[in-house]
PDB file of N, CA and C in Angstrom:
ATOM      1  N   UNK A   1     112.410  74.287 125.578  1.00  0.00           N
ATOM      2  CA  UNK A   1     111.302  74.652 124.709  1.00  0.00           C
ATOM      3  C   UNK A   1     111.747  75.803 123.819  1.00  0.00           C
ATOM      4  N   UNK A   2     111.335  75.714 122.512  1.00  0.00           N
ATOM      5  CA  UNK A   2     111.592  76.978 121.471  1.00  0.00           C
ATOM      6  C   UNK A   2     111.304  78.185 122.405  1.00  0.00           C
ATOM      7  N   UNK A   3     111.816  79.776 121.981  1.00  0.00           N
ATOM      8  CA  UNK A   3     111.688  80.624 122.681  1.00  0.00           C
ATOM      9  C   UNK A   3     110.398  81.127 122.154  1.00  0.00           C
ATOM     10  N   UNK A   4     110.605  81.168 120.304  1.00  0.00           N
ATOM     11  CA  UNK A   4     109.428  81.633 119.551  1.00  0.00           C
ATOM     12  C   UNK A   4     108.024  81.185 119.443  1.00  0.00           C
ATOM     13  N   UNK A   5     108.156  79.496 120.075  1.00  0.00           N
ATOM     14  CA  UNK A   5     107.298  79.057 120.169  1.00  0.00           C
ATOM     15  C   UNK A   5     106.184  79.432 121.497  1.00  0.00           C
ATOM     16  N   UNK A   6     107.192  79.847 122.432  1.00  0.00           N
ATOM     17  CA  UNK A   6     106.316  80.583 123.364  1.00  0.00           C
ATOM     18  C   UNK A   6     105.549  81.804 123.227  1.00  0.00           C
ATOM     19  N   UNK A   7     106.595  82.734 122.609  1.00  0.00           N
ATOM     20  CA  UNK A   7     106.122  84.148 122.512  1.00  0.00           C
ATOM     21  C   UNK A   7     104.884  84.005 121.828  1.00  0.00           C
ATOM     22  N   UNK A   8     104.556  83.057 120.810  1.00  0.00           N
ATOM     23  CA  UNK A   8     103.595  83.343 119.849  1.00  0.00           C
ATOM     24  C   UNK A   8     102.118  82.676 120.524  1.00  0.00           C
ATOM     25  N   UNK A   9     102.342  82.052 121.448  1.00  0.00           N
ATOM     26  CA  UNK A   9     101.350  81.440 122.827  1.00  0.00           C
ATOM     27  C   UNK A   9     100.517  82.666 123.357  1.00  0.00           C
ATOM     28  N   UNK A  10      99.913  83.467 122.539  1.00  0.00           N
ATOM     29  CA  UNK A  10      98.805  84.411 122.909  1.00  0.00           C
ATOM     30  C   UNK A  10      97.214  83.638 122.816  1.00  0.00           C
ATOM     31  N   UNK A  11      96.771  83.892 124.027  1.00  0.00           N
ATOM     32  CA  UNK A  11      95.940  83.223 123.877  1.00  0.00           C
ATOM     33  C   UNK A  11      94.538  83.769 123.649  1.00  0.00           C
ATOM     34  N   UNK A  12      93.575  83.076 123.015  1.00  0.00           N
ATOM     35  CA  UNK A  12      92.850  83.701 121.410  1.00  0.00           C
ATOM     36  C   UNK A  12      91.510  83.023 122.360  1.00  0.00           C
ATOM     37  N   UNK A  13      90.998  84.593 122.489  1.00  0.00           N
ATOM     38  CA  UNK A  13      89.132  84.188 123.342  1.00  0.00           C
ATOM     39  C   UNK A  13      88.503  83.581 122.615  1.00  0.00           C
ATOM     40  N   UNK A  14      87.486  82.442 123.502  1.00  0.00           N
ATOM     41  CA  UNK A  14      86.621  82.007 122.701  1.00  0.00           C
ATOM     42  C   UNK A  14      85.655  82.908 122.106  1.00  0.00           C
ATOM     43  N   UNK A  15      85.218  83.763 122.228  1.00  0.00           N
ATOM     44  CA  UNK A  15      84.654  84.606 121.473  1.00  0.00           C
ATOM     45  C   UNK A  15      84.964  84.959 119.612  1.00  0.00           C
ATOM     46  N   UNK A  16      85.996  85.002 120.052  1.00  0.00           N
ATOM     47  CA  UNK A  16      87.002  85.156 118.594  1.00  0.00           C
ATOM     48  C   UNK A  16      87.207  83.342 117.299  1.00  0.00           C
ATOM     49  N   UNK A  17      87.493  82.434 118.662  1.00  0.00           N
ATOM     50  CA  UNK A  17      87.663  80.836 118.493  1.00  0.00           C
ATOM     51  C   UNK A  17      86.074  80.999 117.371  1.00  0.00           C
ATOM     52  N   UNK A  18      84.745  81.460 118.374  1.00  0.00           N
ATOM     53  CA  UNK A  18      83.999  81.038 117.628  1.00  0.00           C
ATOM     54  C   UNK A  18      83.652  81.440 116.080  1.00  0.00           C
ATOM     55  N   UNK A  19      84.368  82.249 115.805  1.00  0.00           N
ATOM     56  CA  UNK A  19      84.231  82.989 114.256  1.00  0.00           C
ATOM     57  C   UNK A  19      84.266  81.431 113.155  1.00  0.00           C
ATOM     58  N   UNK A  20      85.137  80.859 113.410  1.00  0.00           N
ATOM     59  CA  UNK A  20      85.890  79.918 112.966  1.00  0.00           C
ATOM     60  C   UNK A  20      84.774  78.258 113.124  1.00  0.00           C
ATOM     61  N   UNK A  21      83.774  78.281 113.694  1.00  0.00           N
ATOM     62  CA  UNK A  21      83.604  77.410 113.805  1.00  0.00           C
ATOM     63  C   UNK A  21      82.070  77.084 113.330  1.00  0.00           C
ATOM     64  N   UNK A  22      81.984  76.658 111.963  1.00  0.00           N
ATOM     65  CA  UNK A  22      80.584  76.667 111.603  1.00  0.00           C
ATOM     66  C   UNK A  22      79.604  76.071 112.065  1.00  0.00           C
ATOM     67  N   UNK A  23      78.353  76.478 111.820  1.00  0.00           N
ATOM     68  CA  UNK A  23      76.861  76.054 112.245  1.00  0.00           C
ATOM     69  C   UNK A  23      76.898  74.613 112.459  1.00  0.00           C
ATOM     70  N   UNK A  24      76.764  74.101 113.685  1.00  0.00           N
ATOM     71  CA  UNK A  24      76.587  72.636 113.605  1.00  0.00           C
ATOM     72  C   UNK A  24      77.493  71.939 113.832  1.00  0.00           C
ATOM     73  N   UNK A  25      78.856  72.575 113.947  1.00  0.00           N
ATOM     74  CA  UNK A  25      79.986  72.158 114.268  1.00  0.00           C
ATOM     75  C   UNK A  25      80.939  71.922 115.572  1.00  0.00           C
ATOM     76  N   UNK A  26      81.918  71.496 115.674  1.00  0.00           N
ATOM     77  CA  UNK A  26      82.051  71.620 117.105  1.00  0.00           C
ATOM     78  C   UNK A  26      83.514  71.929 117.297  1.00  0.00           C
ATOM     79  N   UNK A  27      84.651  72.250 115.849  1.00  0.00           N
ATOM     80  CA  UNK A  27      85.681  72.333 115.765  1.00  0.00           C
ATOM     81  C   UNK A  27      85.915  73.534 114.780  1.00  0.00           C
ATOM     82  N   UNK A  28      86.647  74.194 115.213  1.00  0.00           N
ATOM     83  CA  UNK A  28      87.203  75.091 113.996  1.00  0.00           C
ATOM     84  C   UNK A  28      87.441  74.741 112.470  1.00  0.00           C
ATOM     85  N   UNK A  29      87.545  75.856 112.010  1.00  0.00           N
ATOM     86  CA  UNK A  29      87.143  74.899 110.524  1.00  0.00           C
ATOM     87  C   UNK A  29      88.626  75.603 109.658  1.00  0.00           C
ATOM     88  N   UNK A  30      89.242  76.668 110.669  1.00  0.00           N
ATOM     89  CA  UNK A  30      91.015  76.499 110.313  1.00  0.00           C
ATOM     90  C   UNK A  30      91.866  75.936 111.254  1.00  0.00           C
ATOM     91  N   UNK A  31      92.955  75.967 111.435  1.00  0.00           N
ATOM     92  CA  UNK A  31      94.098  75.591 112.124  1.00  0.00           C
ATOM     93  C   UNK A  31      94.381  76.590 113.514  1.00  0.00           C
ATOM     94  N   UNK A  32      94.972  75.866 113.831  1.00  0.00           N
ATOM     95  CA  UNK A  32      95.070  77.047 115.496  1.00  0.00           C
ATOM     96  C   UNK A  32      96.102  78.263 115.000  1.00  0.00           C
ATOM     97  N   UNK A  33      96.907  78.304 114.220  1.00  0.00           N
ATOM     98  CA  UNK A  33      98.273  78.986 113.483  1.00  0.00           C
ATOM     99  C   UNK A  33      97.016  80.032 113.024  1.00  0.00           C
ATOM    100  N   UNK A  34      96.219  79.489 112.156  1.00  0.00           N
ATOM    101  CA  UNK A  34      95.459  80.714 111.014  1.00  0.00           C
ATOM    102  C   UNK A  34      94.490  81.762 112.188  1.00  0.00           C
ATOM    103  N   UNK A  35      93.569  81.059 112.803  1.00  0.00           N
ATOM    104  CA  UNK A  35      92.880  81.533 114.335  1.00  0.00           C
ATOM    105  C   UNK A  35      94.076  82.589 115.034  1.00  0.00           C
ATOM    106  N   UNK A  36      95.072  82.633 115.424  1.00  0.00           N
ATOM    107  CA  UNK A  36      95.784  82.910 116.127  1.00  0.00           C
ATOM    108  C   UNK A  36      96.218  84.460 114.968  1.00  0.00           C
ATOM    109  N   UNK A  37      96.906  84.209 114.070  1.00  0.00           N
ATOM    110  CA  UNK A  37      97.033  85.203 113.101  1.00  0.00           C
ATOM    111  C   UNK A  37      95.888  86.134 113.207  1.00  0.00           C
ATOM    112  N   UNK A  38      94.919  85.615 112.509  1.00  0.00           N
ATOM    113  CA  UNK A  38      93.671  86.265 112.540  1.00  0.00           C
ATOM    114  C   UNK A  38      93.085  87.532 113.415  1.00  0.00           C
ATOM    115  N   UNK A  39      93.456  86.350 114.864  1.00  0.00           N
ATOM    116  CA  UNK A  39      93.108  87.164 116.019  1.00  0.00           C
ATOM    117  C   UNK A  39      93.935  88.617 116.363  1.00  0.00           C
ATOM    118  N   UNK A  40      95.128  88.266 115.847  1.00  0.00           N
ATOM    119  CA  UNK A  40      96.155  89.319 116.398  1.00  0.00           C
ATOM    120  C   UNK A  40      96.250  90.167 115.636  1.00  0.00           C
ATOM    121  N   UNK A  41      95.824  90.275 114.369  1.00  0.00           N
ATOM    122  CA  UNK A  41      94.965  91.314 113.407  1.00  0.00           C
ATOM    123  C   UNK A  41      94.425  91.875 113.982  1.00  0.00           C
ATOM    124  N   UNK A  42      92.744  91.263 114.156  1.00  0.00           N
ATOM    125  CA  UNK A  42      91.796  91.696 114.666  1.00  0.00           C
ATOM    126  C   UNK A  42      92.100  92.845 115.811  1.00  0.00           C
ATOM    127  N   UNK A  43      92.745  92.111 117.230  1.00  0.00           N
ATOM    128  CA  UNK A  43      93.093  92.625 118.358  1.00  0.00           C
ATOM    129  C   UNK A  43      93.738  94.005 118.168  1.00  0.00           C
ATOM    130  N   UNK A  44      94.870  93.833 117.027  1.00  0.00           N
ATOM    131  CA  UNK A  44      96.049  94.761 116.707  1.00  0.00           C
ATOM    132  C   UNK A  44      94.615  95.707 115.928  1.00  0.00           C
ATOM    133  N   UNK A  45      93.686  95.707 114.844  1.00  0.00           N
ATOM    134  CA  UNK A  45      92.720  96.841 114.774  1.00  0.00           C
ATOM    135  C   UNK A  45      92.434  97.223 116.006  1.00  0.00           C
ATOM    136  N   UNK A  46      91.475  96.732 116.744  1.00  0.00           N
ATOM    137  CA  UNK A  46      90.694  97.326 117.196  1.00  0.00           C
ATOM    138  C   UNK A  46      91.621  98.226 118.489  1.00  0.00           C
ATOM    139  N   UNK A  47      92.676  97.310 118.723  1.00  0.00           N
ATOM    140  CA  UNK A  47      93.949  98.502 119.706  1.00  0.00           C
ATOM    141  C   UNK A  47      93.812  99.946 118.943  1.00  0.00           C
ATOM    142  N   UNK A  48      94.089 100.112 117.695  1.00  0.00           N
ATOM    143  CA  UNK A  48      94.447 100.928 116.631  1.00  0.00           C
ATOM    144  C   UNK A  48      93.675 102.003 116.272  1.00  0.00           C
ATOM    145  N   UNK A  49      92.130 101.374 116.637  1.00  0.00           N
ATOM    146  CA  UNK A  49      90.776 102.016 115.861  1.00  0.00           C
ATOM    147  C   UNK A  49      90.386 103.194 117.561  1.00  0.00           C
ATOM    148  N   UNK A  50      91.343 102.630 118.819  1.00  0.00           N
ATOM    149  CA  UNK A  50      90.465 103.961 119.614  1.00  0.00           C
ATOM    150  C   UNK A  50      90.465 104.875 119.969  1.00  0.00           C
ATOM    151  N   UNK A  51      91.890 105.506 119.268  1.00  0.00           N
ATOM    152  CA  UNK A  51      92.310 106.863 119.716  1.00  0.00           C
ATOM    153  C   UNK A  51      91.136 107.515 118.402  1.00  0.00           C
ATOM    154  N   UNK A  52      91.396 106.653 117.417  1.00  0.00           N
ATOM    155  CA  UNK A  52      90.417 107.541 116.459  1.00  0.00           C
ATOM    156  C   UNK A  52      89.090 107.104 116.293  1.00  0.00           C
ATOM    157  N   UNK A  53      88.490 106.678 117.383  1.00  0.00           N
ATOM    158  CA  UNK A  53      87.135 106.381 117.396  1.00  0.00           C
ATOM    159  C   UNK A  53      86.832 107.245 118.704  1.00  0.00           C
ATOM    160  N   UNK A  54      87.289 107.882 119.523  1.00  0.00           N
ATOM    161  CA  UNK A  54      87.922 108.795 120.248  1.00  0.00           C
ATOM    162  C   UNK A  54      87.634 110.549 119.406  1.00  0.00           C
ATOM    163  N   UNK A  55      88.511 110.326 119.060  1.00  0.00           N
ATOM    164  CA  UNK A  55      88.451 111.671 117.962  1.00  0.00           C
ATOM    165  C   UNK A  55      87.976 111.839 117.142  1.00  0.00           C
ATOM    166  N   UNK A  56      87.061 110.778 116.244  1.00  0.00           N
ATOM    167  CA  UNK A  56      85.699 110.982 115.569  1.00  0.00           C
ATOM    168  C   UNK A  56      84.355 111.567 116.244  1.00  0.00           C
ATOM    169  N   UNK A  57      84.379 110.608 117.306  1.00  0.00           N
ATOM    170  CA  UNK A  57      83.246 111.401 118.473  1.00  0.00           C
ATOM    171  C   UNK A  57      83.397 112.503 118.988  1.00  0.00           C
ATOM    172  N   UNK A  58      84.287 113.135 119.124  1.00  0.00           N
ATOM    173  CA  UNK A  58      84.429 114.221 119.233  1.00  0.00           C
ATOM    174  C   UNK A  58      84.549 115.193 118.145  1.00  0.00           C
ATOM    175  N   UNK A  59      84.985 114.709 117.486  1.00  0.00           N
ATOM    176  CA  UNK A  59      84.869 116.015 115.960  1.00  0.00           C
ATOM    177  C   UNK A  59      83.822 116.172 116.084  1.00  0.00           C
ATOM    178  N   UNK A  60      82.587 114.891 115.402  1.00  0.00           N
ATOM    179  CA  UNK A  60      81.162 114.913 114.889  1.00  0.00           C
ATOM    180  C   UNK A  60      80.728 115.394 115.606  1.00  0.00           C
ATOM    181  N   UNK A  61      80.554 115.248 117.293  1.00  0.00           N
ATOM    182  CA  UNK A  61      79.837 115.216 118.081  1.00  0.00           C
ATOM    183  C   UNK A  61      78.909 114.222 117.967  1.00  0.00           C
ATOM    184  N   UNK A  62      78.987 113.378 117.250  1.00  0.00           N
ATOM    185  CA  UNK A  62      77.920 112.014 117.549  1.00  0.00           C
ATOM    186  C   UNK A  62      78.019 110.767 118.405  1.00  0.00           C
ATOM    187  N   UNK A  63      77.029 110.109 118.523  1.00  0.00           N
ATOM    188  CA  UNK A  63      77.164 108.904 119.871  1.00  0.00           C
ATOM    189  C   UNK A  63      77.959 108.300 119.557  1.00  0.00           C
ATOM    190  N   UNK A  64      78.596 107.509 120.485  1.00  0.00           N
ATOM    191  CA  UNK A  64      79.420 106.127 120.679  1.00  0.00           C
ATOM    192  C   UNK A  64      78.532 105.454 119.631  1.00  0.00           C
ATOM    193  N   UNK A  65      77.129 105.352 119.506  1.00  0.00           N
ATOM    194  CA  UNK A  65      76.833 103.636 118.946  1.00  0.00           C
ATOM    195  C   UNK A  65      77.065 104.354 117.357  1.00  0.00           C
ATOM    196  N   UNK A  66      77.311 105.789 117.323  1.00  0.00           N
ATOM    197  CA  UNK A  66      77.039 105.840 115.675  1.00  0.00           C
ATOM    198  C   UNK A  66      78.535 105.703 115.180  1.00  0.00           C
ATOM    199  N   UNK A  67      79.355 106.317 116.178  1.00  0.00           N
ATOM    200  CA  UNK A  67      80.983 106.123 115.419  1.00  0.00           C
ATOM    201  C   UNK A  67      81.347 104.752 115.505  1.00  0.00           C
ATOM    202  N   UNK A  68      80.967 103.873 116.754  1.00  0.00           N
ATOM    203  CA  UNK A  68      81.110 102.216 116.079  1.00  0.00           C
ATOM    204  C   UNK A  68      80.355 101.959 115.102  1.00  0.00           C
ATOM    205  N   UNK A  69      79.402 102.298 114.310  1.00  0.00           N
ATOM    206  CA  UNK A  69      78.489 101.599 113.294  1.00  0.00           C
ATOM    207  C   UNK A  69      79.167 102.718 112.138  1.00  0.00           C
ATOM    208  N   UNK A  70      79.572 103.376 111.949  1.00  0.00           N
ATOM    209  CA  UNK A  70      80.585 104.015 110.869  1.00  0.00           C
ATOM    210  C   UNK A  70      81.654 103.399 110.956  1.00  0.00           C
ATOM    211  N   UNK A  71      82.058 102.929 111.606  1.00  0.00           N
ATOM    212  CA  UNK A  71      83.385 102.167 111.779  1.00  0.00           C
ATOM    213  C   UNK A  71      83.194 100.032 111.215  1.00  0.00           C
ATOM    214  N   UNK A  72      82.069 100.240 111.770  1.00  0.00           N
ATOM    215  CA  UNK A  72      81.701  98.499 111.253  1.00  0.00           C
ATOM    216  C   UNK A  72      81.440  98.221 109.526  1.00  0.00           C
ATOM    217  N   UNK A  73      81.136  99.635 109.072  1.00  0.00           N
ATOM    218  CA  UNK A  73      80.588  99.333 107.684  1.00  0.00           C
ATOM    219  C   UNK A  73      81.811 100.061 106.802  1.00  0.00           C
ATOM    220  N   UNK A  74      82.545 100.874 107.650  1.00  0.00           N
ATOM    221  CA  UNK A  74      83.922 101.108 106.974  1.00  0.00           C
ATOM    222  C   UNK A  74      84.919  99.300 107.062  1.00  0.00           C
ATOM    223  N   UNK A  75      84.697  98.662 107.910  1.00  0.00           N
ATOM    224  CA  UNK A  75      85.429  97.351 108.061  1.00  0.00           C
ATOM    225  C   UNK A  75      84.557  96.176 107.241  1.00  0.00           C
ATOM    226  N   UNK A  76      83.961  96.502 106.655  1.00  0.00           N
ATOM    227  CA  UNK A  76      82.733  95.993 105.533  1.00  0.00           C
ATOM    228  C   UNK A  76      82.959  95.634 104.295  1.00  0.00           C
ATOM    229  N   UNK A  77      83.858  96.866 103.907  1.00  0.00           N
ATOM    230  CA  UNK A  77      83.884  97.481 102.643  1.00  0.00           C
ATOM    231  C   UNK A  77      84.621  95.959 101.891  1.00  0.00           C
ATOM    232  N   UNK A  78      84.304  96.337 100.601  1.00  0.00           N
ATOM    233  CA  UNK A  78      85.213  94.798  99.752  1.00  0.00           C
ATOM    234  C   UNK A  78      86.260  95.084  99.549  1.00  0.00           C
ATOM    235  N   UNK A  79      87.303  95.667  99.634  1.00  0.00           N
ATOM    236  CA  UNK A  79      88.975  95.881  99.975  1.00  0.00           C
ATOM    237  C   UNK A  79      89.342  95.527 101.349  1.00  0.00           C
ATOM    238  N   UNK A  80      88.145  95.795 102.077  1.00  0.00           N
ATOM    239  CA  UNK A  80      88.481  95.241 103.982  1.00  0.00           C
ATOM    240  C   UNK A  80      89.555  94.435 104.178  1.00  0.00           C
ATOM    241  N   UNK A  81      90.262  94.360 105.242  1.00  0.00           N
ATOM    242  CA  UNK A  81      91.095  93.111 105.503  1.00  0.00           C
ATOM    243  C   UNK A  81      90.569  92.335 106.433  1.00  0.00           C
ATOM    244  N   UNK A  82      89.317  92.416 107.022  1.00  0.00           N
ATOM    245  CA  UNK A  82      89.171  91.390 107.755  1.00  0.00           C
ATOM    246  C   UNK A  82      87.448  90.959 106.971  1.00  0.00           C
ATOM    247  N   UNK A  83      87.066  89.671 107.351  1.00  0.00           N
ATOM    248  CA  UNK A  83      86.333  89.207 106.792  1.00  0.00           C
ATOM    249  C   UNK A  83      84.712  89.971 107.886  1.00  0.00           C
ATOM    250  N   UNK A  84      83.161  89.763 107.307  1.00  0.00           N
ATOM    251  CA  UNK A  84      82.303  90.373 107.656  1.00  0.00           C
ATOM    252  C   UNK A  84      82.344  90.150 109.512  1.00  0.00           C
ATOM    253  N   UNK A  85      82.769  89.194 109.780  1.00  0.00           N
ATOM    254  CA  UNK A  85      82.302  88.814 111.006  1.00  0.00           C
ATOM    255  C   UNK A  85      83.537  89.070 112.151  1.00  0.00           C
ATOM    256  N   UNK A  86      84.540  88.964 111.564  1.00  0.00           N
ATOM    257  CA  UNK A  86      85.837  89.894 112.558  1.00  0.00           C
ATOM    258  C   UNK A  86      85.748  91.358 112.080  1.00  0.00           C
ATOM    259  N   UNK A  87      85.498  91.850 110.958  1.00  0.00           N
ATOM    260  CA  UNK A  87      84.720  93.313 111.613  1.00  0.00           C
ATOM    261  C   UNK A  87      83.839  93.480 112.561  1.00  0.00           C
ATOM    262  N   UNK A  88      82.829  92.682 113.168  1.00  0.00           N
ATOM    263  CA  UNK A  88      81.951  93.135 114.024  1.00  0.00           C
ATOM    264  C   UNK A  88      82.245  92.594 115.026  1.00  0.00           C
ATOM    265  N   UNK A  89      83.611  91.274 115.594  1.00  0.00           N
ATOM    266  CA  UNK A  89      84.249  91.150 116.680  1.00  0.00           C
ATOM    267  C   UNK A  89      85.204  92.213 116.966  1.00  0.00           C
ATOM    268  N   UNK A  90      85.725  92.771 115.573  1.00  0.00           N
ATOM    269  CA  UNK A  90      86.307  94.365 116.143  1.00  0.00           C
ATOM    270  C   UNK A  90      85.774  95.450 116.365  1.00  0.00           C
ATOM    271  N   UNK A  91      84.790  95.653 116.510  1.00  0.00           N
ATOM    272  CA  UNK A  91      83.744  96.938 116.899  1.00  0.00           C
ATOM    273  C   UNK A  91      83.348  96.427 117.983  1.00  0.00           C
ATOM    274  N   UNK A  92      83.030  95.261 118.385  1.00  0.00           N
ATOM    275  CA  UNK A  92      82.469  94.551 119.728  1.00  0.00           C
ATOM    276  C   UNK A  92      83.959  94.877 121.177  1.00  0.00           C
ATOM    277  N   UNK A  93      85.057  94.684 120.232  1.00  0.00           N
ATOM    278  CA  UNK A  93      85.970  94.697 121.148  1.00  0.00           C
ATOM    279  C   UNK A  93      86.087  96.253 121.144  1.00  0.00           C
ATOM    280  N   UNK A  94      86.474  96.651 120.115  1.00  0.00           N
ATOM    281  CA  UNK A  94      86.841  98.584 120.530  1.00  0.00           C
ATOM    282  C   UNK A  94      85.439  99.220 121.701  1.00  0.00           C
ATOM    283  N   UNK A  95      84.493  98.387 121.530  1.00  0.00           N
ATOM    284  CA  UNK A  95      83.626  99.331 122.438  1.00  0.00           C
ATOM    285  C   UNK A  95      83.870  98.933 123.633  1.00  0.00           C
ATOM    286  N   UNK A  96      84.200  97.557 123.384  1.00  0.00           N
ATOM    287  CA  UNK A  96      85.064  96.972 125.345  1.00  0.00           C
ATOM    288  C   UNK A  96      85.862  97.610 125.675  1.00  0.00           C
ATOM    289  N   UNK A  97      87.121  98.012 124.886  1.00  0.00           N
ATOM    290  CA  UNK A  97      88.419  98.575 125.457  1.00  0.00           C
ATOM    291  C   UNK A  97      88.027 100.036 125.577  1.00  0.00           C
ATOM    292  N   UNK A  98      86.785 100.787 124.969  1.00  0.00           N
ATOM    293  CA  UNK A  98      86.354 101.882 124.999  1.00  0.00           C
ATOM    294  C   UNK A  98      85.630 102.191 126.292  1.00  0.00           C
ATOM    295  N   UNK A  99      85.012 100.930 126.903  1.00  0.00           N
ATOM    296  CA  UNK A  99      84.085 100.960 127.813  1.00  0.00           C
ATOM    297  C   UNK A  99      82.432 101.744 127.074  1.00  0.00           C
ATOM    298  N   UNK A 100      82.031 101.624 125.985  1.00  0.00           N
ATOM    299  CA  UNK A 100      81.253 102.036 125.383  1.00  0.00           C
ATOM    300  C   UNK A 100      80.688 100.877 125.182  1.00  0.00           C
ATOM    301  N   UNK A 101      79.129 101.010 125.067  1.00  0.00           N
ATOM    302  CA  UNK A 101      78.090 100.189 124.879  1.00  0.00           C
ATOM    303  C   UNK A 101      78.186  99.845 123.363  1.00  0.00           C
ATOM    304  N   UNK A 102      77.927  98.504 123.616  1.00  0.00           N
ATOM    305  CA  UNK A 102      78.169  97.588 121.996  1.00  0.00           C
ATOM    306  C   UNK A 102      77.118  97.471 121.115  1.00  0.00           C
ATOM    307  N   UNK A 103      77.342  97.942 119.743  1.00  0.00           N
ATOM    308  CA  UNK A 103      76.472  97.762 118.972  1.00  0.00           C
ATOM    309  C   UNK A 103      75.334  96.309 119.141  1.00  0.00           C
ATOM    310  N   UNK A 104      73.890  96.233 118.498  1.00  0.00           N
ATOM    311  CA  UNK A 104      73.357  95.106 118.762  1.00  0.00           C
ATOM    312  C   UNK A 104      73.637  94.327 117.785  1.00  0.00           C
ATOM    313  N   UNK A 105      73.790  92.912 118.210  1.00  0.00           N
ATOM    314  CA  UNK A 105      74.201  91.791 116.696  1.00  0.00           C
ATOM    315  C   UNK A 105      73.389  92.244 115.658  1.00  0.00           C
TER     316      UNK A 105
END
């Protein structure tokens, strides 16, 4: 078996799967290659976003739910690199890996 073909065998939560899969649908509506990219973006933010979602709360002194919701509408913005809805699977996840309570949908 390819070696590269393994390494790149990360496997992508359905949680994330479902971004991809429109209303009514029952299949992704990209390729498993684009999903997979996507994800490891995503993942690779929100790894990225918690030392300094960390040290925002502590500068400000404000709650967990307000430095994730400064953080969701900074991942918003129209230069963003991720689209509206993997910003808010990456604030969903930084508050997991944070152990901090998740913003409400």
């Amino acid at each position: 078996m390819n070696e590269m073909y393994e390494i790149n065998q990360n496997e992508v939560p359905s949680s994330f799967i479902a971004l991809f899969i429109p209303r009514g649908a029952t299949r992704p509506s990209e390729s498993r290659e684009v999903i997979a990219a996507r994800y490891e973006l995503c993942e690779d933010l929100a790894q990225m976003l918690t030392e300094h979602a960390v040290a925002t709360r502590a500068y400000l002194g404000v709650t967990e739910l307000d430095v994730l919701g400064q953080l969701l509408r900074g991942l918003q913005t129209a230069d963003a690199v991720v689209t509206p809805d993997e910003a808010h699977w990456v604030v969903r996840r930084l508050a997991e890996l944070l152990e901090w309570p998740a913003l409400a949908p």
